[in-house]
Protein backbone atom coordinates (compact mmCIF):
# COMPACT_ATOMS: atom_id res chain seq x y z
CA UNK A 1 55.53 91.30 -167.29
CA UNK A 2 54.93 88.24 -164.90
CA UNK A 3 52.15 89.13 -162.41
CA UNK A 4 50.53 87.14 -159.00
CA UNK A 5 48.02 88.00 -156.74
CA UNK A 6 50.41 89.69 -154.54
CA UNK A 7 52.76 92.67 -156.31
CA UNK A 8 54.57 91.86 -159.48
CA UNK A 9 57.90 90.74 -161.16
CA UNK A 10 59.68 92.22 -163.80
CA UNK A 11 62.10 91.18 -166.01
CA UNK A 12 64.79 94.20 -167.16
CA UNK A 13 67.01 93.98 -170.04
CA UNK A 14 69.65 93.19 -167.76
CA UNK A 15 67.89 89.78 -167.39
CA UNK A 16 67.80 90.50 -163.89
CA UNK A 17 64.27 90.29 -162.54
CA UNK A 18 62.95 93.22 -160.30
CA UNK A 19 59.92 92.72 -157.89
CA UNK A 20 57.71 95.82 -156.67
CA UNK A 21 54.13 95.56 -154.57
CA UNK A 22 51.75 98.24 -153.43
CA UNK A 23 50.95 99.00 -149.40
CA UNK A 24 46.76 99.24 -148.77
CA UNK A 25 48.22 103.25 -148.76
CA UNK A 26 49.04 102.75 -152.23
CA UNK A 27 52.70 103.34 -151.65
CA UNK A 28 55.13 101.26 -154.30
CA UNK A 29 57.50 99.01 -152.69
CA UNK A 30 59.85 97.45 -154.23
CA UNK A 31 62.73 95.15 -153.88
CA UNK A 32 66.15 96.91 -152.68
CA UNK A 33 67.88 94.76 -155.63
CA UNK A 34 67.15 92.72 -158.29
CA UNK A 35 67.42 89.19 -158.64
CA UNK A 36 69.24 87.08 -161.00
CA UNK A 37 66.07 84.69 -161.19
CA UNK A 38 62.11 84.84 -161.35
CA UNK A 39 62.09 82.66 -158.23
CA UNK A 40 64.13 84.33 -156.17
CA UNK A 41 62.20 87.47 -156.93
CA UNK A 42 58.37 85.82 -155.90
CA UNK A 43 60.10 84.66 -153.00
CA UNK A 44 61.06 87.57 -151.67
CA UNK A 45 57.40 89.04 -152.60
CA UNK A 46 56.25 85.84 -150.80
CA UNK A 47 58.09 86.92 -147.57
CA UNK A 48 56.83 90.20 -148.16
CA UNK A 49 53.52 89.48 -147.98
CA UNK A 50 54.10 87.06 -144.76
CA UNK A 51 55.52 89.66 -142.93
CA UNK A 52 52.64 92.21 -143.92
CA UNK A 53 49.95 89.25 -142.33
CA UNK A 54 52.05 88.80 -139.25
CA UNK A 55 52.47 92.57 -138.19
CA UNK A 56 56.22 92.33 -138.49
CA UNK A 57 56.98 94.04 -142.03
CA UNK A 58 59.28 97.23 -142.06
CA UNK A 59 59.68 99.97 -144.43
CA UNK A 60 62.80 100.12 -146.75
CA UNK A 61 63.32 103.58 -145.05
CA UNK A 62 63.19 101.97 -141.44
CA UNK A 63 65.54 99.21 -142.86
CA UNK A 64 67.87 100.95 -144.18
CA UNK A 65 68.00 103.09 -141.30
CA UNK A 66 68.60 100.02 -139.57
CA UNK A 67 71.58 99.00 -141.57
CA UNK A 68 73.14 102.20 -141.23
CA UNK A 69 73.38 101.88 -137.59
CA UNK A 70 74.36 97.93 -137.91
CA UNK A 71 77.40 99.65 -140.28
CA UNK A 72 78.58 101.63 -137.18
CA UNK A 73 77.86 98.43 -134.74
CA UNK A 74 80.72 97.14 -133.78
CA UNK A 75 80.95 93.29 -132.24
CA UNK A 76 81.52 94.68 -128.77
CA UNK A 77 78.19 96.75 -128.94
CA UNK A 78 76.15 93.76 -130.40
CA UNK A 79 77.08 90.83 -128.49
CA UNK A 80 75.47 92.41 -124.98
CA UNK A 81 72.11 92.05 -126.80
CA UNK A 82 72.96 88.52 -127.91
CA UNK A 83 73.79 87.55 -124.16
CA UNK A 84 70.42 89.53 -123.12
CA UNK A 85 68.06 87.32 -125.24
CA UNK A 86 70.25 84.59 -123.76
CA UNK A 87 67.85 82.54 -120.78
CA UNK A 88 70.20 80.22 -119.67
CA UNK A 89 71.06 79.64 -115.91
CA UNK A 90 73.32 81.42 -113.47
CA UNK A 91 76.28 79.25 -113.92
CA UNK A 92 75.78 78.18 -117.91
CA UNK A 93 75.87 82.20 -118.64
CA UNK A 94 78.82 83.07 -116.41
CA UNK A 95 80.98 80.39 -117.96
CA UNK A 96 79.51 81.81 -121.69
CA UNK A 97 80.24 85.35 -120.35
CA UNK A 98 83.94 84.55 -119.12
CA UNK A 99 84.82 83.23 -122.16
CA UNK A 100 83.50 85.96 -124.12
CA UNK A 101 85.43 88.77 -122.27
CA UNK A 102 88.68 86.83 -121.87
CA UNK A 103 88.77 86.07 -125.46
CA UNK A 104 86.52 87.53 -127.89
CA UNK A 105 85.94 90.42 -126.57
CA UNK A 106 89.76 91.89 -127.01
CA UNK A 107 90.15 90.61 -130.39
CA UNK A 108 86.75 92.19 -131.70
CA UNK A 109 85.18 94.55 -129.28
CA UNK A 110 86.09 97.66 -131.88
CA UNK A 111 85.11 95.04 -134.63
CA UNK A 112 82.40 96.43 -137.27
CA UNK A 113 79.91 92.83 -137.62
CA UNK A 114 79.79 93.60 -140.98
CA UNK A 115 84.19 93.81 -141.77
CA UNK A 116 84.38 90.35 -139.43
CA UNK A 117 85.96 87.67 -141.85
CA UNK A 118 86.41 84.13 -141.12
CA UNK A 119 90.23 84.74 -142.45
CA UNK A 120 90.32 87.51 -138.94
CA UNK A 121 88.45 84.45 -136.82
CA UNK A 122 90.65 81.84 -138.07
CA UNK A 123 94.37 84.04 -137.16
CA UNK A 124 92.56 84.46 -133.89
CA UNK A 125 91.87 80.76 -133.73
CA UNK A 126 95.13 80.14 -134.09
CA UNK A 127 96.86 82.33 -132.15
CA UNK A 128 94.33 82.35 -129.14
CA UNK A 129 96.58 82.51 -125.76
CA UNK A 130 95.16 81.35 -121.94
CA UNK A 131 94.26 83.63 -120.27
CA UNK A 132 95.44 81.83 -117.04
CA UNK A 133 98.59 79.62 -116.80
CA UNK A 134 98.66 76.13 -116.96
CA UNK A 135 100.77 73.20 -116.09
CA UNK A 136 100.23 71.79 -119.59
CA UNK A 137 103.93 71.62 -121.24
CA UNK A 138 102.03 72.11 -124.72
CA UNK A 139 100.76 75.59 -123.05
CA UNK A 140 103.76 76.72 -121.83
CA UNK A 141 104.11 79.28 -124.22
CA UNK A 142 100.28 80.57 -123.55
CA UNK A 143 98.39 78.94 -126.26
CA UNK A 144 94.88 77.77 -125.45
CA UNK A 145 93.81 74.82 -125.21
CA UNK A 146 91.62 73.22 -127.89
CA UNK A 147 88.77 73.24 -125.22
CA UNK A 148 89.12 77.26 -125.08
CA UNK A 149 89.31 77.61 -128.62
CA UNK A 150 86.55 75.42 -129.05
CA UNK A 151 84.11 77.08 -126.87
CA UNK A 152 85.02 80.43 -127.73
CA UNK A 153 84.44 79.65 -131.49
CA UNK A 154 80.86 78.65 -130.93
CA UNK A 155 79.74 81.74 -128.97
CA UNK A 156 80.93 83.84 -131.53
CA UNK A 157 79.55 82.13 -134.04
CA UNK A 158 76.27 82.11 -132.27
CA UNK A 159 76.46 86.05 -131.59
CA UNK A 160 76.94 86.16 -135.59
CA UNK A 161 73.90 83.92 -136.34
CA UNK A 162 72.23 86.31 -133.81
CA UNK A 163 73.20 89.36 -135.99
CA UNK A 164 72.21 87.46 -138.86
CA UNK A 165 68.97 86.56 -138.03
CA UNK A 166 68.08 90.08 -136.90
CA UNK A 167 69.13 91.17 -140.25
CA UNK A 168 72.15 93.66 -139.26
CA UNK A 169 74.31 90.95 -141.29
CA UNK A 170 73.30 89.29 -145.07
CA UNK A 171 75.22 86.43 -144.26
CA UNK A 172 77.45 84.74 -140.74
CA UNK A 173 81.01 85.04 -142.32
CA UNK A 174 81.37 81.45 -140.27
CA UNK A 175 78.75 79.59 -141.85
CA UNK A 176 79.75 76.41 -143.72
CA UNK A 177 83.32 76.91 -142.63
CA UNK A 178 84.63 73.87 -141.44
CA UNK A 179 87.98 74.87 -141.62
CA UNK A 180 87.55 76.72 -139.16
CA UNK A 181 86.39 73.70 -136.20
CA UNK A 182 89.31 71.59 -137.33
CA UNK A 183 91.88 74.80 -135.77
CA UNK A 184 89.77 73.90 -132.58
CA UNK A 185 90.94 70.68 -132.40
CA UNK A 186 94.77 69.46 -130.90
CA UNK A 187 97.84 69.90 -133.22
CA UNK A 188 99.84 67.48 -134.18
CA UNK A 189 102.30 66.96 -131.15
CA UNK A 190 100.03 69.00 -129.04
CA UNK A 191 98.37 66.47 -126.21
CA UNK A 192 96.63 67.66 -123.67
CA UNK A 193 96.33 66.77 -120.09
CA UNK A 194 93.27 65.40 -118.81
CA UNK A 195 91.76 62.55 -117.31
CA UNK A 196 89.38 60.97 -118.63
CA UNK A 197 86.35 59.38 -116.82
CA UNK A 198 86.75 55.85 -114.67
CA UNK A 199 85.81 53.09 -113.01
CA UNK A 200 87.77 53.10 -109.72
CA UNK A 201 88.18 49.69 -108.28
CA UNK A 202 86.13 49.02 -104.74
CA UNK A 203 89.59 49.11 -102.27
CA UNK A 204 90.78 52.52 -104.25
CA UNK A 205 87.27 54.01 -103.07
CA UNK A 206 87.03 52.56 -99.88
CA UNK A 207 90.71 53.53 -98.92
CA UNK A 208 89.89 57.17 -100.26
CA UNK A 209 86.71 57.61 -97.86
CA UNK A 210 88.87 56.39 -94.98
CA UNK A 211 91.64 58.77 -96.13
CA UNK A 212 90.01 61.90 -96.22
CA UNK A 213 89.33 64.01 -92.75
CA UNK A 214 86.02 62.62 -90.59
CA UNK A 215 84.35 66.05 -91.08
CA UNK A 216 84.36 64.83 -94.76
CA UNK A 217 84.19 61.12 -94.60
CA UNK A 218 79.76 61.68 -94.59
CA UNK A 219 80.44 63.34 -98.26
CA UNK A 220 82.06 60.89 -99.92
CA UNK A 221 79.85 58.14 -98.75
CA UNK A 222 76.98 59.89 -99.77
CA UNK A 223 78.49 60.40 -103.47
CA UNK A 224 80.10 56.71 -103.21
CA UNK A 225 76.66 55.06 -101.70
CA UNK A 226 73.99 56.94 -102.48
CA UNK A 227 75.24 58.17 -106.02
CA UNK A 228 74.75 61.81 -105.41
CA UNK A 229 76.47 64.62 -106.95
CA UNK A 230 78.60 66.86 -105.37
CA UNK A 231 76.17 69.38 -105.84
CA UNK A 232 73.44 67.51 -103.79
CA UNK A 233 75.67 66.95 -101.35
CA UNK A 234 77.30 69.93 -100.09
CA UNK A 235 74.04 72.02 -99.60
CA UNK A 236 72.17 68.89 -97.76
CA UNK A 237 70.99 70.24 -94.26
CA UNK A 238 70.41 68.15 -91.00
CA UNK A 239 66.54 68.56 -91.96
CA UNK A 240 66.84 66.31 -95.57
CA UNK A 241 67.65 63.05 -93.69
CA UNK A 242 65.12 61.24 -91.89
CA UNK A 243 67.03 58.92 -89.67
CA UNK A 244 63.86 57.33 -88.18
CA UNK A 245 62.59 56.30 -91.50
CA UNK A 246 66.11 55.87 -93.28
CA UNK A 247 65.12 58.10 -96.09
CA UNK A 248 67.61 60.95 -97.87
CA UNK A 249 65.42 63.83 -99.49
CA UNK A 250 67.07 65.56 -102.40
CA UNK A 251 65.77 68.96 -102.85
CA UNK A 252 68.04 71.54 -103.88
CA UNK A 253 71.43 71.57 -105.13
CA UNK A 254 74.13 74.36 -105.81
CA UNK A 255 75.31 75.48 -109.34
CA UNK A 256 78.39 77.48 -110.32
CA UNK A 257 81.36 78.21 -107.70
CA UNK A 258 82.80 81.06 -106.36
CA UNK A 259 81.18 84.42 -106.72
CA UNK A 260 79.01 82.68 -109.46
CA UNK A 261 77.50 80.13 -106.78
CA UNK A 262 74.12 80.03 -106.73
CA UNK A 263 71.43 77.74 -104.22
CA UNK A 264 68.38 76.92 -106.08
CA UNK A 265 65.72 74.52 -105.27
CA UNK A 266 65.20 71.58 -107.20
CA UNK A 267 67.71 69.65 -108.94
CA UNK A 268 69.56 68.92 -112.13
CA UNK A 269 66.62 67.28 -113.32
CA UNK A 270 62.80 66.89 -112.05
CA UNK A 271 64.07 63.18 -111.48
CA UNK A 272 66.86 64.56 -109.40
CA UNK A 273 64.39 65.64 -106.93
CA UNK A 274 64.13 62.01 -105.24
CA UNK A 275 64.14 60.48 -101.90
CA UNK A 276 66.82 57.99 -101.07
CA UNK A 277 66.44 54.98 -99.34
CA UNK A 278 69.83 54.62 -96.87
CA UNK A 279 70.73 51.33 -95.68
CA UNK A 280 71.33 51.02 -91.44
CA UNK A 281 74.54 51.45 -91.73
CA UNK A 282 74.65 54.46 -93.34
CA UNK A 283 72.28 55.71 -90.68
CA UNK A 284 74.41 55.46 -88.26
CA UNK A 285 77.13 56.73 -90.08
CA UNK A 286 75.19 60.29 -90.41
CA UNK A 287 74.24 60.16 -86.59
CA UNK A 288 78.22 59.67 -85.92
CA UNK A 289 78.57 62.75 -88.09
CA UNK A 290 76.09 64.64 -86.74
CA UNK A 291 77.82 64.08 -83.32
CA UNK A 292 81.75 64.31 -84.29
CA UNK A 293 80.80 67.96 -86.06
CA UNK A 294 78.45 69.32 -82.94
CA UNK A 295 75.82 69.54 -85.66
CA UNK A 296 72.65 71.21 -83.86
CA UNK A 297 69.53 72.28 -85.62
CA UNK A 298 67.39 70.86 -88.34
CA UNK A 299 68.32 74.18 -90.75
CA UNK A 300 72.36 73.46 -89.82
CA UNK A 301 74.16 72.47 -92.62
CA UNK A 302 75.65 68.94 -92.45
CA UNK A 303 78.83 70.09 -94.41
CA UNK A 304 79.28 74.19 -93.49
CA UNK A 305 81.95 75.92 -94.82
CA UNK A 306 85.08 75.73 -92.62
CA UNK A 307 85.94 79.97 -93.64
CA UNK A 308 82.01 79.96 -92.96
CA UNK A 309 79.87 78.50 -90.99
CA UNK A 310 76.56 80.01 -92.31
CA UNK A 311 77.32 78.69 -95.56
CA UNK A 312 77.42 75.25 -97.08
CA UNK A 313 81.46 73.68 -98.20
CA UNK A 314 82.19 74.25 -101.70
CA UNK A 315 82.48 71.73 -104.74
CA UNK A 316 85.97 72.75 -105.37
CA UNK A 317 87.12 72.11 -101.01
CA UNK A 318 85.72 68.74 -101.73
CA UNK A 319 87.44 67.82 -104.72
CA UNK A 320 90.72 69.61 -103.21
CA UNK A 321 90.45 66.66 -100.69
CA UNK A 322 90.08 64.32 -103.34
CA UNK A 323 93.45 65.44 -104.49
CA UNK A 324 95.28 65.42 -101.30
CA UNK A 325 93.87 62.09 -99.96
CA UNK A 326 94.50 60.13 -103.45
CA UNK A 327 98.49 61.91 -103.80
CA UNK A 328 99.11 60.85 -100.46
CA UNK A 329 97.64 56.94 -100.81
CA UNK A 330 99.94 56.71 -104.27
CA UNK A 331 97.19 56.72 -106.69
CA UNK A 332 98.08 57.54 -110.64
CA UNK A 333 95.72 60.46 -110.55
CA UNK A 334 92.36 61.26 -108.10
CA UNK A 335 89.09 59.92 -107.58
CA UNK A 336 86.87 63.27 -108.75
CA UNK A 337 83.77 63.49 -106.99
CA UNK A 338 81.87 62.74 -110.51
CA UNK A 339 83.56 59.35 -110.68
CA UNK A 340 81.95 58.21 -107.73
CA UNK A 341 78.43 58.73 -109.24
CA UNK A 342 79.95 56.73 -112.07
CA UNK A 343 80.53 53.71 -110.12
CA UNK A 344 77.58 54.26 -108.15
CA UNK A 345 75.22 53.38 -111.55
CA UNK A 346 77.86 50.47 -112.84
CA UNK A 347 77.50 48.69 -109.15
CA UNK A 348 73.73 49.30 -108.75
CA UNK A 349 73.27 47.40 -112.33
CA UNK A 350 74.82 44.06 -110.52
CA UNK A 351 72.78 43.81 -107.46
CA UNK A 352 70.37 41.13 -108.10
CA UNK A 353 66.81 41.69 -108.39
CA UNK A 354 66.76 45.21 -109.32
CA UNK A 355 66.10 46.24 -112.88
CA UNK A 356 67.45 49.19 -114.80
CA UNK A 357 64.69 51.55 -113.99
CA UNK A 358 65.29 51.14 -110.23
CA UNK A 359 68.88 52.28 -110.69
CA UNK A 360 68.30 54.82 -112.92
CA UNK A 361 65.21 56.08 -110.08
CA UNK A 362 68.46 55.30 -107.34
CA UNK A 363 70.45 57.80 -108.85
CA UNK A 364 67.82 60.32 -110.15
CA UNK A 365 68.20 60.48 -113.66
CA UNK A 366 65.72 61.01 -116.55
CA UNK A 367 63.27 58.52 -117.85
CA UNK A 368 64.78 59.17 -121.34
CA UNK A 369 63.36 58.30 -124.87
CA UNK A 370 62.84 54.76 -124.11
CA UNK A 371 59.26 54.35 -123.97
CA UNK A 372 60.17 50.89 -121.67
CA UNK A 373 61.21 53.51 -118.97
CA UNK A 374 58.27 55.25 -118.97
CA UNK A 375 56.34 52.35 -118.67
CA UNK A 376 58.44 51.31 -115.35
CA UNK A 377 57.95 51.79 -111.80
CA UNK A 378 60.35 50.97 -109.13
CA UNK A 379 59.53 50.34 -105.49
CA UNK A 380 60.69 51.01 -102.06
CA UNK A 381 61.72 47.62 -101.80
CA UNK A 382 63.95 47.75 -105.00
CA UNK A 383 65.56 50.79 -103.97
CA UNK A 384 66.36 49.21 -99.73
CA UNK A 385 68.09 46.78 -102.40
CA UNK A 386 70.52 48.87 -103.90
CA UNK A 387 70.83 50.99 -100.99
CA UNK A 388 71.93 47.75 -98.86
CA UNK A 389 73.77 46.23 -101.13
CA UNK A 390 76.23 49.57 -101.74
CA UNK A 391 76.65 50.12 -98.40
CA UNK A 392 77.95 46.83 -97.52
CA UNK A 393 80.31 47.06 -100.85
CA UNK A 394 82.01 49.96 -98.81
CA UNK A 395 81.16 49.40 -95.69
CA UNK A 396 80.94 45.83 -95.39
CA UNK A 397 82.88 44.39 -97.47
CA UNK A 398 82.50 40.61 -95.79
CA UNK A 399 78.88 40.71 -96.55
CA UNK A 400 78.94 42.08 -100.14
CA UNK A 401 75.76 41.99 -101.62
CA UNK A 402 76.95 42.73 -104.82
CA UNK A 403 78.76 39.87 -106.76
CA UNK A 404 81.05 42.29 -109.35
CA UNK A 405 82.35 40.75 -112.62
CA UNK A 406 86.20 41.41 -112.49
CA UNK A 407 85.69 43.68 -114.89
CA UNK A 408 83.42 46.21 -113.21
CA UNK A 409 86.21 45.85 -110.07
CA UNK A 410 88.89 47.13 -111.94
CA UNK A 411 90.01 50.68 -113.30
């Protein structure tokens, strides 16, 4: 008999190898099963013994108790716990918790975790339906996309790792099946509508801010010009511009759409909270707003709701404009709101003088790894720069600051 300081290990004329240690009580503990090595056997004393020093070791009777009660857990019991533990924000967990009830949920709500197979998970891979129509002619016939099936895949196999690490499964029936990612991807013949990120040439932008409706011509400009997102924009408030001083304050932003809208303050970032230098002319073109909208009150919002006056537009009215304005000037798909932060950062990298920290401080994004960025500064001269130099690419286009290789002028 092999013996350490902590219990002992056994071998059996099996040739198994059973492990057994005593509690300060004096109470014999050993292993639930035997081991087909020596190692595995003072390993499991090992963890033993680490869970006795940290507080968090359980009796066999507790555990097995335990596993009884994981036996009668079903998926549809577990996963609530899973999305509990969860501390993502508002709109991150809505999304997860959509795609949970519109897909997983039907398939294995009344599934025991430990009977899930990843032959079950891969027929529902494959024959995973939308839940909402689509135009896509590959979807016709309700199958969902590759997107779907890819995001649904990953929270389930997440609430599985979950059951796995709390010990109500031995082992995630997904893990190390890669199989299982490829059904996530397209099928051969099956393409799927989307477009994918672009550069929009200068007229294409400028025609689509003087296409869309005044009330809405301040919102693009501020996503063309001063690179914010849509979600900066639409909950900005009379009181976040400083016209005497030519300054745009970012400090809050909205998440999430619909019922699942949420204000918060702050912004996607820490960087994201930022003031924005705004060149003349887009002062004046906020004071023209301000006056063509009746816009009274520091607290007024400077894009309300037209259903709703005492709330702020929503992301999806002012991509819905997007749409309308770009089908009716001819264009081979629409300028998304998104794309206009794009061009924002590609144009701000051509204006001479300014370096790559001042555009990436322009348009409020993270320092990054780079231990150069960290090291930078910008100043309010730098930023006037940029801020000049992409108003007059819109708004003045006979005084363009910015010199644009042909390259960054085209899609």
């Amino acid at each position: 008999m092999a013996r350490r300081a902590f219990g002992n290990v056994e071998k059996l004329p099996s040739g198994n190898y059973r492990a057994r240690f005593s509690l300060p009580t004096g109470e014999r503990i050993k292993a639930p099963r035997t081991f087909t090595t020596k190692a595995a056997a003072y390993s499991w004393l090992s963890q033993q013994q680490t869970d006795l020093d940290r507080g968090e070791w359980k009796h066999p009777a507790e555990i097995a108790r335990e596993q009884a009660q994981a036996q009668a857990n079903k998926l549809g019991a577990f996963a609530p716990l899973w999305f509990d533990a969860q501390t993502w924000q508002h709109s991150t967990r809505k999304n997860n918790e959509a795609v949970y009830a519109n897909y997983i949920k039907p398939a294995f709500k009344d599934t025991p975790l430990t009977e899930l197979t990843h032959q079950d998970v891969a027929h529902w891979l494959e024959n995973l339906e939308a839940v909402e129509y689509s135009a896509n002619k590959n979807r016709e016939r309700g199958k969902a996309s590759p997107h779907v099936r890819g995001r649904a895949l990953r929270i389930l196999n997440l609430i599985l790792e979950e059951a796995t690490d709390r010990g109500f499964l031995d082992v995630n029936p997904l893990a190390g099946r890669k199989y299982l990612r490829r059904l996530t991807k397209p099928k051969a013949g099956e393409t799927v509508t989307s477009q994918d990120r672009r550069l929009w040439d200068v007229p294409s932008v400028q025609a689509l801010i003087n296409e869309v409706p005044k009330q809405w011509r301040l919102a693009f400009l501020l996503m063309a010009v001063c690179g914010l997102r849509v979600g900066e924009v639409i909950p900005l408030r009379v009181e976040d511009i400083d016209l005497k001083a030519g300054v745009l304050h970012v400090t809050h932003t909205v998440k999430g759409t619909g019922v699942n809208r949420v204000h918060r303050e702050g912004a996607k970032t820490a960087a994201g909270v930022r003031s924005i230098a705004l060149a003349p002319a887009m002062v004046e073109e906020v004071k023209a707003h301000v006056k063509l909208q009746g816009i009274t009150g520091r607290a007024a919002w400077l894009f309300p709701s037209p259903r709703d006056a005492t709330q702020c537009v929503s992301s999806q009215a002012i991509a819905a404009h997007s749409k309308v304005a770009c089908k009716r000037l001819g264009f081979d798909g629409y300028i998304r709101p998104h794309e206009l932060r794009h061009a924002v950062n590609t144009h701000a990298q051509h204006v001479p003088g300014v370096s790559l920290y001042d555009v990436k401080a322009y348009m409020g994004h993270a320092r990054g790894s780079d231990m150069t960025m960290h090291y930078s500064h910008t100043t309010e001269k730098q930023q006037q720069l940029i801020a000049e130099a992409l108003a007059a690419l819109y708004l003045n286009p006979v005084e363009n600051l910015i010199k644009l290789p042909k390259a960054a002028n085209h899609e």
